[in-house]
N, C-alpha and C. Protein backbone atom coordinates (compact mmCIF):
# COMPACT_ATOMS: atom_id res chain seq x y z
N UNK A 1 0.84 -1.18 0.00
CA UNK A 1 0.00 0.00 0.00
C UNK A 1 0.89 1.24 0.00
N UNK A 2 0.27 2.63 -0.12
CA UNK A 2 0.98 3.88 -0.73
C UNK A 2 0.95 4.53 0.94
N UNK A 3 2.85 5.11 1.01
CA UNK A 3 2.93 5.53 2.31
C UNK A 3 2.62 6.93 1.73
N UNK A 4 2.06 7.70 3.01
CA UNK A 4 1.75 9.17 3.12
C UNK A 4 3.01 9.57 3.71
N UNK A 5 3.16 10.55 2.97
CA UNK A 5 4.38 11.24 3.81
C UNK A 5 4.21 12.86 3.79
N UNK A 6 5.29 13.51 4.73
CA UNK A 6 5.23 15.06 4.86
C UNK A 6 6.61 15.10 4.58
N UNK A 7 6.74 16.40 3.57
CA UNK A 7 7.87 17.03 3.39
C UNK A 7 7.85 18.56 3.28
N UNK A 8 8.63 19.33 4.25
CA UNK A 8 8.66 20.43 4.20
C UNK A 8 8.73 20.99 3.21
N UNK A 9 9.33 20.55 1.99
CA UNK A 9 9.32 21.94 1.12
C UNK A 9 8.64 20.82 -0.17
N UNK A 10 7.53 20.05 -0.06
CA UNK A 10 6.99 19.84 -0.91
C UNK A 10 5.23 20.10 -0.40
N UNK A 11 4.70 20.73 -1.24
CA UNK A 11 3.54 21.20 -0.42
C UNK A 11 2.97 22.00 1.09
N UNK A 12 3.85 21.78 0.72
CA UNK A 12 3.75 23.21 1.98
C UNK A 12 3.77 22.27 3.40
N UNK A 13 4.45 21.00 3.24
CA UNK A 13 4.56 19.86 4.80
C UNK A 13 3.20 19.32 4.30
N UNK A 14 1.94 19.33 4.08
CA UNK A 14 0.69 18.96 3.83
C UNK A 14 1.04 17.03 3.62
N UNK A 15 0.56 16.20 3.76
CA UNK A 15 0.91 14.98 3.84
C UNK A 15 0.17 14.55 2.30
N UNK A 16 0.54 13.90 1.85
CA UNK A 16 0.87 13.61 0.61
C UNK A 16 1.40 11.99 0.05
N UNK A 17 0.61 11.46 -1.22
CA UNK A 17 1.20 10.18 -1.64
C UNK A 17 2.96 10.11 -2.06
N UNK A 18 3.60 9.71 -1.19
CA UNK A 18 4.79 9.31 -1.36
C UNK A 18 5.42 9.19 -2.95
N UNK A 19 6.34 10.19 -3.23
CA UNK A 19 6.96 10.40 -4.32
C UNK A 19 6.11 11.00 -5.77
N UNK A 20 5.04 11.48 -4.85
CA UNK A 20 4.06 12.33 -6.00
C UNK A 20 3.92 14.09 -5.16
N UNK A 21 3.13 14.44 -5.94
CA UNK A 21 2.82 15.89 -5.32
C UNK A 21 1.55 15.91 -5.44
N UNK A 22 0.87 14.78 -5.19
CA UNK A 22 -1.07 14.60 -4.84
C UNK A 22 -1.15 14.79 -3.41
N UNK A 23 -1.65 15.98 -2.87
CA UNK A 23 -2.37 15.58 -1.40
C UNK A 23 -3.33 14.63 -1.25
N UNK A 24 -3.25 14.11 0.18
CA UNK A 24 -4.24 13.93 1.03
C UNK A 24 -5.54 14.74 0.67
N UNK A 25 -5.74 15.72 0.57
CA UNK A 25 -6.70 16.32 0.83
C UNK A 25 -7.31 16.83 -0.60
N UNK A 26 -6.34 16.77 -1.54
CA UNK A 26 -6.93 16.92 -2.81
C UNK A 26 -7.50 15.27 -3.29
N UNK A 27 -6.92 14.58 -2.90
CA UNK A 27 -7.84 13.51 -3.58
C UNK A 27 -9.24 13.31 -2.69
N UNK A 28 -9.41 13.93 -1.30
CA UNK A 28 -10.25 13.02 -0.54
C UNK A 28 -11.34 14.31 -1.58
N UNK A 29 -10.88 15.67 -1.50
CA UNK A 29 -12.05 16.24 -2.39
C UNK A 29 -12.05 16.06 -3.53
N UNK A 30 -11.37 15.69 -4.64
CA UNK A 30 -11.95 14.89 -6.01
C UNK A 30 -12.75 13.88 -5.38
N UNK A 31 -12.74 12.78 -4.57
CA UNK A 31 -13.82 11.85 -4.64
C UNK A 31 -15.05 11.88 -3.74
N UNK A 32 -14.79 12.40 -2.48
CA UNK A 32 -15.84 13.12 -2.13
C UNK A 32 -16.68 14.15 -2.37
N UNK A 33 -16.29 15.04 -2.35
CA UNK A 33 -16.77 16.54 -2.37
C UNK A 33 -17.11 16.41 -3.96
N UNK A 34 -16.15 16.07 -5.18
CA UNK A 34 -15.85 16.20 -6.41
C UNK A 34 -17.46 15.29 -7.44
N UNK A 35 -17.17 14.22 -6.23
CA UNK A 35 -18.13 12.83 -6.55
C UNK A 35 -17.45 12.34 -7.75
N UNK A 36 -15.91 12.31 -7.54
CA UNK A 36 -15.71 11.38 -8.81
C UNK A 36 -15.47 9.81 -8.02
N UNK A 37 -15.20 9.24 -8.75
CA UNK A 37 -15.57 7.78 -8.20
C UNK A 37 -13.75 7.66 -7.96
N UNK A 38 -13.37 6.56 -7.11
CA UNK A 38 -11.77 6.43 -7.06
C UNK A 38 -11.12 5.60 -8.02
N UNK A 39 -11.77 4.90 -8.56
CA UNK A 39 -10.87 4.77 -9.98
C UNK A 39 -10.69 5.83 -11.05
N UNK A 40 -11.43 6.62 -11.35
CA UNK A 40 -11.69 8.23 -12.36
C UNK A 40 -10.53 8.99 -11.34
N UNK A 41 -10.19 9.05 -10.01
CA UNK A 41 -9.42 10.29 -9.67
C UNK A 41 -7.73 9.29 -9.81
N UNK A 42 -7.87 7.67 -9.75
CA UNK A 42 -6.61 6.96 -9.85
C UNK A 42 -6.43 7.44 -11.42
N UNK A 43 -6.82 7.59 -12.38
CA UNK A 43 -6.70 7.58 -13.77
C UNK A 43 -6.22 8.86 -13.99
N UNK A 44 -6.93 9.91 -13.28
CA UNK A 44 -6.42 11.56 -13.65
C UNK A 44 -5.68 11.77 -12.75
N UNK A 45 -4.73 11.13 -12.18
CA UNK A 45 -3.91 11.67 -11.24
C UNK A 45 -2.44 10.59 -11.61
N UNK A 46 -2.99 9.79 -12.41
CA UNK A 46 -1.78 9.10 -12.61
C UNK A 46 -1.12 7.96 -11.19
N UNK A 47 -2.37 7.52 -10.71
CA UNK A 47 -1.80 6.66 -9.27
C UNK A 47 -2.60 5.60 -9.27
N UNK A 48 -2.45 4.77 -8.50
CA UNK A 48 -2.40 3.25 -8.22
C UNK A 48 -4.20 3.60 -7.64
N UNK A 49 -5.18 2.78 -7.70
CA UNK A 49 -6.55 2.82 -6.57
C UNK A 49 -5.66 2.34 -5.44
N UNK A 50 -4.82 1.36 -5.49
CA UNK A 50 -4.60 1.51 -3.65
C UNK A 50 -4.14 2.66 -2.99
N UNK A 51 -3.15 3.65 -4.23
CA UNK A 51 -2.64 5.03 -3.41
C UNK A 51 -3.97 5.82 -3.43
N UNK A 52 -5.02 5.81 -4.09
CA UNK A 52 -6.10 7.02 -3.83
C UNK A 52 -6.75 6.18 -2.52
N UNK A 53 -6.96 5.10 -2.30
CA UNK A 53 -7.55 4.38 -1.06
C UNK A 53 -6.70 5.09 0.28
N UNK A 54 -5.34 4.87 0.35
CA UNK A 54 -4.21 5.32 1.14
C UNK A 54 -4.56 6.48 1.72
N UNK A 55 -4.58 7.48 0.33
CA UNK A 55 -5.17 8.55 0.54
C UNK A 55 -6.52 9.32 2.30
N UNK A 56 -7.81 8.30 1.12
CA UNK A 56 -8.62 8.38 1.82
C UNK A 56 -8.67 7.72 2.89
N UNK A 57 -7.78 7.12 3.34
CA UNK A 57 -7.50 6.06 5.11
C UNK A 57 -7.23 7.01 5.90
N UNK A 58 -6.02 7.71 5.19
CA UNK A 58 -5.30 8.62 5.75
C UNK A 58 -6.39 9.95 6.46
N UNK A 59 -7.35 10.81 5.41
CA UNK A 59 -7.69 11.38 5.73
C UNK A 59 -8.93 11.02 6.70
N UNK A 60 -8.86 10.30 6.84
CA UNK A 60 -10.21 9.51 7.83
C UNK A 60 -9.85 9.77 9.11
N UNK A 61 -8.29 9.11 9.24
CA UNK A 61 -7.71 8.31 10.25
C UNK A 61 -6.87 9.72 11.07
N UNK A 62 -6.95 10.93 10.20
CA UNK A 62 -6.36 12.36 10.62
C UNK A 62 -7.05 13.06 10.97
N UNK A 63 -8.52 13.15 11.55
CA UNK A 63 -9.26 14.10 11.14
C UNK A 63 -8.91 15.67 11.68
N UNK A 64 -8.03 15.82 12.87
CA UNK A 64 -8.13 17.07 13.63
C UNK A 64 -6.93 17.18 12.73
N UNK A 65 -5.87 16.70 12.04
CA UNK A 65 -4.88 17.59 10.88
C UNK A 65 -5.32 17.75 9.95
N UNK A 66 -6.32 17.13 9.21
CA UNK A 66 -7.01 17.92 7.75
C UNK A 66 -8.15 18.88 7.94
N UNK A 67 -8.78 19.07 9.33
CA UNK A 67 -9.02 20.28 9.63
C UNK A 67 -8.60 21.51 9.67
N UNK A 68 -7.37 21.22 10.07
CA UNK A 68 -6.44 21.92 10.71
C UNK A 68 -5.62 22.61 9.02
N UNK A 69 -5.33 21.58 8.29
CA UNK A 69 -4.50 22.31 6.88
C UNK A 69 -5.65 22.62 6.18
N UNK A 70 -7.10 22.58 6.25
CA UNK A 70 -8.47 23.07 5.60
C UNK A 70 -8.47 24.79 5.95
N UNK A 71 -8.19 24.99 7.55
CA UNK A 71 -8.46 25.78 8.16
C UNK A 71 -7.08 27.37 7.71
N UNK A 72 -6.11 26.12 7.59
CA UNK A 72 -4.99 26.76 7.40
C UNK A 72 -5.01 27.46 5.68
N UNK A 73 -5.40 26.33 4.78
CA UNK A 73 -5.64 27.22 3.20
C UNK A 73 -7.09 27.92 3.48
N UNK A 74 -8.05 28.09 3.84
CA UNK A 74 -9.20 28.83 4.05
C UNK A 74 -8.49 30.44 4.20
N UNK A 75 -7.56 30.44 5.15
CA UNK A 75 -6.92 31.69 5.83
C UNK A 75 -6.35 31.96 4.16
N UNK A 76 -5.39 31.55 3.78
CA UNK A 76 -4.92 31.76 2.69
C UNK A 76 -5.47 32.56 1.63
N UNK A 77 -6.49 31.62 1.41
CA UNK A 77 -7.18 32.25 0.58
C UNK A 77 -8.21 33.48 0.51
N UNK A 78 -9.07 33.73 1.83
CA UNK A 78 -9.02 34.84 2.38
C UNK A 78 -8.10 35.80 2.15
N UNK A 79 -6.91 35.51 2.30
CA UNK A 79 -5.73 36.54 2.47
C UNK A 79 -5.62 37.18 0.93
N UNK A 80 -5.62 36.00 0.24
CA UNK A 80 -4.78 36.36 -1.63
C UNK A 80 -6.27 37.24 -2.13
N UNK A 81 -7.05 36.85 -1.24
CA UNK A 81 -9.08 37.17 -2.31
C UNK A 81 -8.82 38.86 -1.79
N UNK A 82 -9.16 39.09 -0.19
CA UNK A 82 -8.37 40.70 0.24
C UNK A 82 -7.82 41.71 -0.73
N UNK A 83 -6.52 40.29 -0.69
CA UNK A 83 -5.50 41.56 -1.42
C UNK A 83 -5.47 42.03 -2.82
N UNK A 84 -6.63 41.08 -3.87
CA UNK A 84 -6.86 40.94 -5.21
C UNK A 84 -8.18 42.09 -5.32
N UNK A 85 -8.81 42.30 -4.01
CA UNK A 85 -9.75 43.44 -4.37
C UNK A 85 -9.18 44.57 -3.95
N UNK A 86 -8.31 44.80 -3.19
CA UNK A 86 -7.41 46.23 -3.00
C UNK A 86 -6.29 45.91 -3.80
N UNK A 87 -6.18 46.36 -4.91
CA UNK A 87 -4.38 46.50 -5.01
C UNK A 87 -3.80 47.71 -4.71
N UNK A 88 -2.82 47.47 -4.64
CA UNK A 88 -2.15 48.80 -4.07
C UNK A 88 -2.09 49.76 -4.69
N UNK A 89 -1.56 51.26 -3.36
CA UNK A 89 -2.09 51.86 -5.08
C UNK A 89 -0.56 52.21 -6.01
N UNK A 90 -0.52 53.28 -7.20
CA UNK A 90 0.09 52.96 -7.93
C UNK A 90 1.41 53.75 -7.24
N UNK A 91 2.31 53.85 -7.65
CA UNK A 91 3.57 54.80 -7.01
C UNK A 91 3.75 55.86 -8.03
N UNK A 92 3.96 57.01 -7.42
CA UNK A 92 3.72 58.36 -8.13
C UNK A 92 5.08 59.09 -8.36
């Protein structure tokens, strides 16, 4: 089966299928949230159904850390949406 791993400077630490750059959390929303089925997100992602299964174990079996990195890109994006309706102003 497909180990999850964290690497600091791949994804931002976010835990992830081992030797890919698929989150955890992007596959559990392609097949949940997405409603694609887990063979359709193994096919467009280029991975094994046991690594999209892995996946979704993982995020099951984590729940207060994929809250927690949900909570953490929510802020994010908040932040980039902010700063995309003010830009600065111009320099004179």
């Amino acid at each position: 089966m497909a180990e999850i791993v964290r690497t600091d400077d791949v994804l931002g630490g976010d835990p992830r299928i081992e030797g890919t750059r698929v989150g955890v959390l992007h596959v559990y929303e392609l097949v949940v949230e997405g409603e694609h089925s887990p063979v359709d997100v193994a096919d467009q992602l280029d991975l094994s159904l046991g690594e999209v299964y892995s996946a979704l174990a993982y995020y099951h079996e984590h729940p207060d850390e994929m809250r927690e990195i949900r909570r953490s890109q929510e802020e994010v994006e908040a932040s980039l949406a902010a700063a995309s309706l003010s830009p600065p102003e111009p320099a004179k």
